[in-house]
PDB file of N, CA and C in Angstrom:
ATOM      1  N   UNK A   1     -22.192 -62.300   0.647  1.00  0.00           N
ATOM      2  CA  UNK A   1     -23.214 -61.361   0.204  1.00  0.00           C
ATOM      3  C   UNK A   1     -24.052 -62.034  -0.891  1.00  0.00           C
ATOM      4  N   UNK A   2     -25.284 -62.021  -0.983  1.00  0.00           N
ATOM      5  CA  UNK A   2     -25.699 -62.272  -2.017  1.00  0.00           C
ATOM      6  C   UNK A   2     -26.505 -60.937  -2.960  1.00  0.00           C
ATOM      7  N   UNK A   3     -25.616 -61.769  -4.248  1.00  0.00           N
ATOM      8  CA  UNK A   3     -26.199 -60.231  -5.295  1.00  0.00           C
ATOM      9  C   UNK A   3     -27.010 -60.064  -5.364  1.00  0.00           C
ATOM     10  N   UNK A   4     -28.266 -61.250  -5.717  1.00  0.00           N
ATOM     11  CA  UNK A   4     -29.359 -61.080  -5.909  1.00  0.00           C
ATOM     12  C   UNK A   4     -29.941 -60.313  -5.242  1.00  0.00           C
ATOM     13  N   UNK A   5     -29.717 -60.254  -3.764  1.00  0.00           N
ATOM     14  CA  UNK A   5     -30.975 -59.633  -2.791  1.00  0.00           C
ATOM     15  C   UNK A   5     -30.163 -57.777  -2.535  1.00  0.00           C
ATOM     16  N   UNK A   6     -28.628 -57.939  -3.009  1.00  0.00           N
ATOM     17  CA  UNK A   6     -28.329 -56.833  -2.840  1.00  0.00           C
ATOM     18  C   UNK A   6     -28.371 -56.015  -3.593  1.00  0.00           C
ATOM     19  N   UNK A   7     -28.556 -56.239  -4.893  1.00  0.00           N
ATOM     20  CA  UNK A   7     -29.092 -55.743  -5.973  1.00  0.00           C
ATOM     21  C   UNK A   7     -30.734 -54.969  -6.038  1.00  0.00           C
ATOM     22  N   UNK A   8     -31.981 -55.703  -5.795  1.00  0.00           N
ATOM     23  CA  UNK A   8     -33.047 -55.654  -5.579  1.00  0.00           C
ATOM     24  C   UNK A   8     -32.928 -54.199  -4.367  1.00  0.00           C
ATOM     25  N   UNK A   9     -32.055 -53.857  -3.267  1.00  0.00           N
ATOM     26  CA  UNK A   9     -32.744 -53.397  -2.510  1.00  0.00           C
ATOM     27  C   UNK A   9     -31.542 -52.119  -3.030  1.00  0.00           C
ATOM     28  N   UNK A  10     -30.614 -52.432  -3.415  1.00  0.00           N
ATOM     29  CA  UNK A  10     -30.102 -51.313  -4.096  1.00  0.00           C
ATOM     30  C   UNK A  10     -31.093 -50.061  -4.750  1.00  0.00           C
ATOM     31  N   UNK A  11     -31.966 -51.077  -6.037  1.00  0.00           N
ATOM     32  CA  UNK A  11     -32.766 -50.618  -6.765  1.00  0.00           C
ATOM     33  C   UNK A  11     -33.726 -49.977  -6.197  1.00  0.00           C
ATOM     34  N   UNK A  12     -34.264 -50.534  -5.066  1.00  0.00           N
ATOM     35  CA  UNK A  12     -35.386 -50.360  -4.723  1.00  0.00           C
ATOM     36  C   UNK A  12     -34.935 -48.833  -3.928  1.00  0.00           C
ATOM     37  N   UNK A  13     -34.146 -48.308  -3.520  1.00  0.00           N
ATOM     38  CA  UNK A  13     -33.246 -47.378  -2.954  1.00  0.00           C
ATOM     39  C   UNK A  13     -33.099 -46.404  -3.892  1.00  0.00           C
ATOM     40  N   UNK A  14     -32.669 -46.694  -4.802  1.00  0.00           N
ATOM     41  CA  UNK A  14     -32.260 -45.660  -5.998  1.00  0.00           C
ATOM     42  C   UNK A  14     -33.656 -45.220  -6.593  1.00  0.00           C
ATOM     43  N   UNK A  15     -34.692 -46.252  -6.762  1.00  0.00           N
ATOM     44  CA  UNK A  15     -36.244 -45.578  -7.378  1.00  0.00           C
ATOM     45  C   UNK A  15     -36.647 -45.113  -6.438  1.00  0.00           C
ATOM     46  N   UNK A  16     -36.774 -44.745  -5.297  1.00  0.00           N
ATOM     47  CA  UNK A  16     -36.939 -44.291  -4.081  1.00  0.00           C
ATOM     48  C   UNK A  16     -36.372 -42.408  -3.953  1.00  0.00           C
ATOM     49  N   UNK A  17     -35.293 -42.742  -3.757  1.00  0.00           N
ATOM     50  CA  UNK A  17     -34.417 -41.690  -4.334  1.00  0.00           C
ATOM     51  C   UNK A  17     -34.773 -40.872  -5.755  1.00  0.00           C
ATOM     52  N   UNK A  18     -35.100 -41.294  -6.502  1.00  0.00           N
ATOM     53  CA  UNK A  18     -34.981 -40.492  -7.470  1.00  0.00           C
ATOM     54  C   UNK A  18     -36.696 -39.929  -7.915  1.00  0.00           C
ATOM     55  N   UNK A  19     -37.560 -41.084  -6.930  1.00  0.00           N
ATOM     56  CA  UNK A  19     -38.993 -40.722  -7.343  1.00  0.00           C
ATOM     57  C   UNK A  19     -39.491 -39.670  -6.298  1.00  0.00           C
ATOM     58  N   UNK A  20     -38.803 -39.443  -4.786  1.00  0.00           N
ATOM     59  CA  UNK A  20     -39.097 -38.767  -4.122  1.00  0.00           C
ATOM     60  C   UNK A  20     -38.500 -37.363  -4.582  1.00  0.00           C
ATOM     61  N   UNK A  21     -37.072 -37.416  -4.908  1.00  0.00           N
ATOM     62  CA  UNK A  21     -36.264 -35.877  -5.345  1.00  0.00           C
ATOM     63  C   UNK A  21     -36.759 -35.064  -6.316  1.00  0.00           C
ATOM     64  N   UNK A  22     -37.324 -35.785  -7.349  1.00  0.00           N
ATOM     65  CA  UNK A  22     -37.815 -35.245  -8.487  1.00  0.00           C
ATOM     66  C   UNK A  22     -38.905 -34.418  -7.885  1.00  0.00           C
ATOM     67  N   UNK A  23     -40.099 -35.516  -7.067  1.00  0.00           N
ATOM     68  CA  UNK A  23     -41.524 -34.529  -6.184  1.00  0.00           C
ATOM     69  C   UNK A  23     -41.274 -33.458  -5.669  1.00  0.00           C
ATOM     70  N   UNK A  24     -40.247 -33.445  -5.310  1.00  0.00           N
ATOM     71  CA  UNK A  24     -39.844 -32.524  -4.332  1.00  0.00           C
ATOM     72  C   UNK A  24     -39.690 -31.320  -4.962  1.00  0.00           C
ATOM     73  N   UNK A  25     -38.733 -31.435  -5.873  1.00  0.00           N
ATOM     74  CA  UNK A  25     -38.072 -30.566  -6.531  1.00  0.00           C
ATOM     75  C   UNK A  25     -39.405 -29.921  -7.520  1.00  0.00           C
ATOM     76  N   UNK A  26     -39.612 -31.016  -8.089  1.00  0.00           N
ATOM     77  CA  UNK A  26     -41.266 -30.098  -9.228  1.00  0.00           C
ATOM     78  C   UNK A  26     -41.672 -29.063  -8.209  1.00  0.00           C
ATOM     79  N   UNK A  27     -42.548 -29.702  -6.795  1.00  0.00           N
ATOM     80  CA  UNK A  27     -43.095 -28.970  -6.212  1.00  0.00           C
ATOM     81  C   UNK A  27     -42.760 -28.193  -5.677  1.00  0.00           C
ATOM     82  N   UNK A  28     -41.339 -27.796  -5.431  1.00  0.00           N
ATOM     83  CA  UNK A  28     -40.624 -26.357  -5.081  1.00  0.00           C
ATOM     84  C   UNK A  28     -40.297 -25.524  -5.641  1.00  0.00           C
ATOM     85  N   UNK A  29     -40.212 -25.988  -7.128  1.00  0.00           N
ATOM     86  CA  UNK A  29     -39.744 -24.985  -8.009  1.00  0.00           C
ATOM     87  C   UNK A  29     -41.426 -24.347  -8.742  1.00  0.00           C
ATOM     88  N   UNK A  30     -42.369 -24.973  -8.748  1.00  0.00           N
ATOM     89  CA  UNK A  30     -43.786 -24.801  -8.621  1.00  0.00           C
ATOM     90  C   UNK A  30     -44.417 -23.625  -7.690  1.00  0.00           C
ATOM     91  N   UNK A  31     -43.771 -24.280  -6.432  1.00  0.00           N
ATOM     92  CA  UNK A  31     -43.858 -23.081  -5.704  1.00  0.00           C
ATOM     93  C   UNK A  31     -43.803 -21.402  -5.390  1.00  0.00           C
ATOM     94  N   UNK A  32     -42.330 -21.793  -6.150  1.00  0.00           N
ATOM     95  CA  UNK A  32     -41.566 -20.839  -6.039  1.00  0.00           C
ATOM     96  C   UNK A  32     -41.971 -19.693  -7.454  1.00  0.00           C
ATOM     97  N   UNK A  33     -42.268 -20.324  -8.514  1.00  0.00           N
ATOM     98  CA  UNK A  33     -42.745 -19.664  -9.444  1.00  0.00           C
ATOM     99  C   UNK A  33     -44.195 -19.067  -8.961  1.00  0.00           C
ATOM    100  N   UNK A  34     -44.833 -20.014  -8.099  1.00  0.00           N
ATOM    101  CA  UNK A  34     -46.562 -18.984  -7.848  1.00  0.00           C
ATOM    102  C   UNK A  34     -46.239 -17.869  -7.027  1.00  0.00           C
ATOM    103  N   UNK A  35     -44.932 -18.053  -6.621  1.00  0.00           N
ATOM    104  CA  UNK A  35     -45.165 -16.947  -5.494  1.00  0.00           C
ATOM    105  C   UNK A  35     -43.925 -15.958  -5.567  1.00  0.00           C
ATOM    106  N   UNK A  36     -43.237 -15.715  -7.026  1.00  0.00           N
ATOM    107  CA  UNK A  36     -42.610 -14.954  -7.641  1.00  0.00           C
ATOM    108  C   UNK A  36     -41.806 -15.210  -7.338  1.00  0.00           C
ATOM    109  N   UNK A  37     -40.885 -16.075  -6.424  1.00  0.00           N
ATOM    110  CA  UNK A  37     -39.626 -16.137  -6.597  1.00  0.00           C
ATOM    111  C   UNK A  37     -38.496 -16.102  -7.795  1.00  0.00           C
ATOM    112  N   UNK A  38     -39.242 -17.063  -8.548  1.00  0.00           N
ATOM    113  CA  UNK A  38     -38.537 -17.746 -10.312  1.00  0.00           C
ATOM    114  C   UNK A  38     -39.761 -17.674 -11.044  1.00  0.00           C
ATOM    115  N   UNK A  39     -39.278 -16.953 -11.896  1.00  0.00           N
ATOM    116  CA  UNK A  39     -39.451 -16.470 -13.241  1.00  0.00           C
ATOM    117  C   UNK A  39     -40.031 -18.040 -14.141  1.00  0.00           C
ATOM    118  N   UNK A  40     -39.182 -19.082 -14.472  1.00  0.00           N
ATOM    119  CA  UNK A  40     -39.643 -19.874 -14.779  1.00  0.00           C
ATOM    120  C   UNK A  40     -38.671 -20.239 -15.887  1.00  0.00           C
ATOM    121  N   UNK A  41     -37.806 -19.360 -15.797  1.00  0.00           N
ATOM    122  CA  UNK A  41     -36.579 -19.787 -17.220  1.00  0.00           C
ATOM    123  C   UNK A  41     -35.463 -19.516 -16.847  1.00  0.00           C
ATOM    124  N   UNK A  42     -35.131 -20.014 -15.301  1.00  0.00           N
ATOM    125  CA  UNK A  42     -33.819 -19.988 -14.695  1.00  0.00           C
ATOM    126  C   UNK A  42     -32.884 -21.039 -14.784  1.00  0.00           C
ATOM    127  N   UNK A  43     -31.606 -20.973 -14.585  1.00  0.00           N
ATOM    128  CA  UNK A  43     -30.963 -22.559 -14.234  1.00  0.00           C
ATOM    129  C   UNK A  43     -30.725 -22.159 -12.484  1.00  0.00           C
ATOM    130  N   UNK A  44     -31.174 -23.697 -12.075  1.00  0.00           N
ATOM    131  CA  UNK A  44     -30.840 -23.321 -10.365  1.00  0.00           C
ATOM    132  C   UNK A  44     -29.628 -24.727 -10.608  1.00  0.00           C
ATOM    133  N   UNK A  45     -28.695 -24.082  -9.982  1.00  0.00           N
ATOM    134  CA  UNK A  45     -27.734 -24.987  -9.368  1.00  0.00           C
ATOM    135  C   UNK A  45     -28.180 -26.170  -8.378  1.00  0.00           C
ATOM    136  N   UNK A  46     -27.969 -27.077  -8.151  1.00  0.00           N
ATOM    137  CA  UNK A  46     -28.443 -28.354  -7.424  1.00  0.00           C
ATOM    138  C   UNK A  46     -27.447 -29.479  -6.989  1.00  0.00           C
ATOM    139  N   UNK A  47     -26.978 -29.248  -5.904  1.00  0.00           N
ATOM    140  CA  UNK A  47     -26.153 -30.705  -5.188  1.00  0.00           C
ATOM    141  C   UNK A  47     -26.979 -31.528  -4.708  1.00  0.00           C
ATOM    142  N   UNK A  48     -26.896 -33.333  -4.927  1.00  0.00           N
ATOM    143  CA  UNK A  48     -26.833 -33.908  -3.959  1.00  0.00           C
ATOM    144  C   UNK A  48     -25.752 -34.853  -3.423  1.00  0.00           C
ATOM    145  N   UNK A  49     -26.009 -34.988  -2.229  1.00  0.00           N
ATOM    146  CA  UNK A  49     -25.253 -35.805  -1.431  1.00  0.00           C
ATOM    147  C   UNK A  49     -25.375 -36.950  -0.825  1.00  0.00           C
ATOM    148  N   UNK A  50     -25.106 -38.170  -1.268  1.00  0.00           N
ATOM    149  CA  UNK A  50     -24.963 -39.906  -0.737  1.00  0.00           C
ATOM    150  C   UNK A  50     -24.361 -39.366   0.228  1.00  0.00           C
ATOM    151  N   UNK A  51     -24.427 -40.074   1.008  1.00  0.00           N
ATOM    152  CA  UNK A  51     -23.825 -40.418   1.945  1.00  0.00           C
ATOM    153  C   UNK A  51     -24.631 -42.047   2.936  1.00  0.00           C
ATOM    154  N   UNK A  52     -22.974 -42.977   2.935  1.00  0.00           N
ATOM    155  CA  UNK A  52     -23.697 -44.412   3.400  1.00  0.00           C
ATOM    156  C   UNK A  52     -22.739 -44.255   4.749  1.00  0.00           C
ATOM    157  N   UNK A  53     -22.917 -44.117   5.811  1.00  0.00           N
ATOM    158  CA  UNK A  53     -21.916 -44.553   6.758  1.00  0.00           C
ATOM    159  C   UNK A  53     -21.194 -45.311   7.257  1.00  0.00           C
ATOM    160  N   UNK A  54     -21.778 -46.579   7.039  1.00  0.00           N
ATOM    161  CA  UNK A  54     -21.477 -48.255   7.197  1.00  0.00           C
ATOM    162  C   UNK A  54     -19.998 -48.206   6.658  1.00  0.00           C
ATOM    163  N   UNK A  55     -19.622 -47.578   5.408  1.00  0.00           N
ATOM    164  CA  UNK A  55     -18.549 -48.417   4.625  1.00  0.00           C
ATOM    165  C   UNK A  55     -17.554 -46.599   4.413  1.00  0.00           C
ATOM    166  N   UNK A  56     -18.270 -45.594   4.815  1.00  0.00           N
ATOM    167  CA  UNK A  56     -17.727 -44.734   4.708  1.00  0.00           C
ATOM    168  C   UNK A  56     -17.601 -43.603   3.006  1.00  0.00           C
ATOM    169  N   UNK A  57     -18.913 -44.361   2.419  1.00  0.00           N
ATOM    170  CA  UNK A  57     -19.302 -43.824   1.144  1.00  0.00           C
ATOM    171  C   UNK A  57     -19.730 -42.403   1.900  1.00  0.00           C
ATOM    172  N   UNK A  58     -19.139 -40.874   0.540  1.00  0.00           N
ATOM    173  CA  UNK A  58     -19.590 -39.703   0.878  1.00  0.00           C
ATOM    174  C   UNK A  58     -19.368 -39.860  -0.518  1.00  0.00           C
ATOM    175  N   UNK A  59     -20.484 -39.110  -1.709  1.00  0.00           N
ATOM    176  CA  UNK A  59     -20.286 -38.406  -3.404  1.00  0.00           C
ATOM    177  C   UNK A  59     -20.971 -38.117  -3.283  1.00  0.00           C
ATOM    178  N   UNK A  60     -21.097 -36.797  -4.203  1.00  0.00           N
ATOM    179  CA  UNK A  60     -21.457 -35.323  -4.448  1.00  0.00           C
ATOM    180  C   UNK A  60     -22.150 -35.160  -5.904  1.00  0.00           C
ATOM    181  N   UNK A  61     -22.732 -34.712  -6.461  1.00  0.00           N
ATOM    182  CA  UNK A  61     -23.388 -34.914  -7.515  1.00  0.00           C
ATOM    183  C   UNK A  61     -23.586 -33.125  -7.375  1.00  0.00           C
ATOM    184  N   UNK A  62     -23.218 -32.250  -8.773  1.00  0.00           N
ATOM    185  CA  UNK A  62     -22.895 -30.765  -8.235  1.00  0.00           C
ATOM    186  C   UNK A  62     -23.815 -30.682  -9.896  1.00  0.00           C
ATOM    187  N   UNK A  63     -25.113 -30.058 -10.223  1.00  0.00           N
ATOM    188  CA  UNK A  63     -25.732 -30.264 -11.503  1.00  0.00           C
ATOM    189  C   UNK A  63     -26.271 -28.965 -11.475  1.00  0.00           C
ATOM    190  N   UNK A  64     -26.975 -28.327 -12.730  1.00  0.00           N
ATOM    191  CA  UNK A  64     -27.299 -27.282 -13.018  1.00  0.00           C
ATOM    192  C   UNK A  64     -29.279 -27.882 -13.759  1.00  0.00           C
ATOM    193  N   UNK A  65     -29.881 -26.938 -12.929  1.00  0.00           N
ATOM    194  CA  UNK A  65     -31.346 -27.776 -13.265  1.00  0.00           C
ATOM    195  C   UNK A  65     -32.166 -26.139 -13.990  1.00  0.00           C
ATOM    196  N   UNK A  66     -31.903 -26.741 -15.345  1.00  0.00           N
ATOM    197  CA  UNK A  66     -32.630 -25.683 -16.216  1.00  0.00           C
ATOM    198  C   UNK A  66     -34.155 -25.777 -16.540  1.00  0.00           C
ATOM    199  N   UNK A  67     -34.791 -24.747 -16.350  1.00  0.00           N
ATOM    200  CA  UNK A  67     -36.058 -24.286 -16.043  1.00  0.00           C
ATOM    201  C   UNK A  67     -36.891 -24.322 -17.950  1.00  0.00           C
ATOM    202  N   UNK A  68     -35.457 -23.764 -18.280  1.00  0.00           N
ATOM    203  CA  UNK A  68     -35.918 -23.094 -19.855  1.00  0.00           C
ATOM    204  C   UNK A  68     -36.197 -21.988 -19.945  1.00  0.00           C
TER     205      UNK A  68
END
């Protein structure tokens, strides 16, 4: 294996991940406030889930996403 290149695409995976979830999430919870769902000073509960199949990676990430 080489680290170098497995490293790089790791990263490139994880900013990926975390720049798309965040969009997502602004713009749903955005949503959801124009159109009365949330108030705007809720905590919403929030899982995510890895999952790699190759090697048989499954973790859970179980977080609480406060509004204020």
């Amino acid at each position: 294996m080489n680290e170098d290149v497995f490293n790089v695409s790791l990263r490139k995976f994880l900013k990926q991940v975390g720049v798309t979830s965040q969009r997502e999430i602004e713009k749903a919870v955005r949503d959801a406030i124009e159109s009365g769902k949330l108030k705007g000073h809720e905590k919403l509960p929030a899982k995510m889930v890895l999952t790699i199949s190759g090697i048989g990676l499954s973790h859970e990430i179980d977080e609480e996403i406060d509004l204020g």
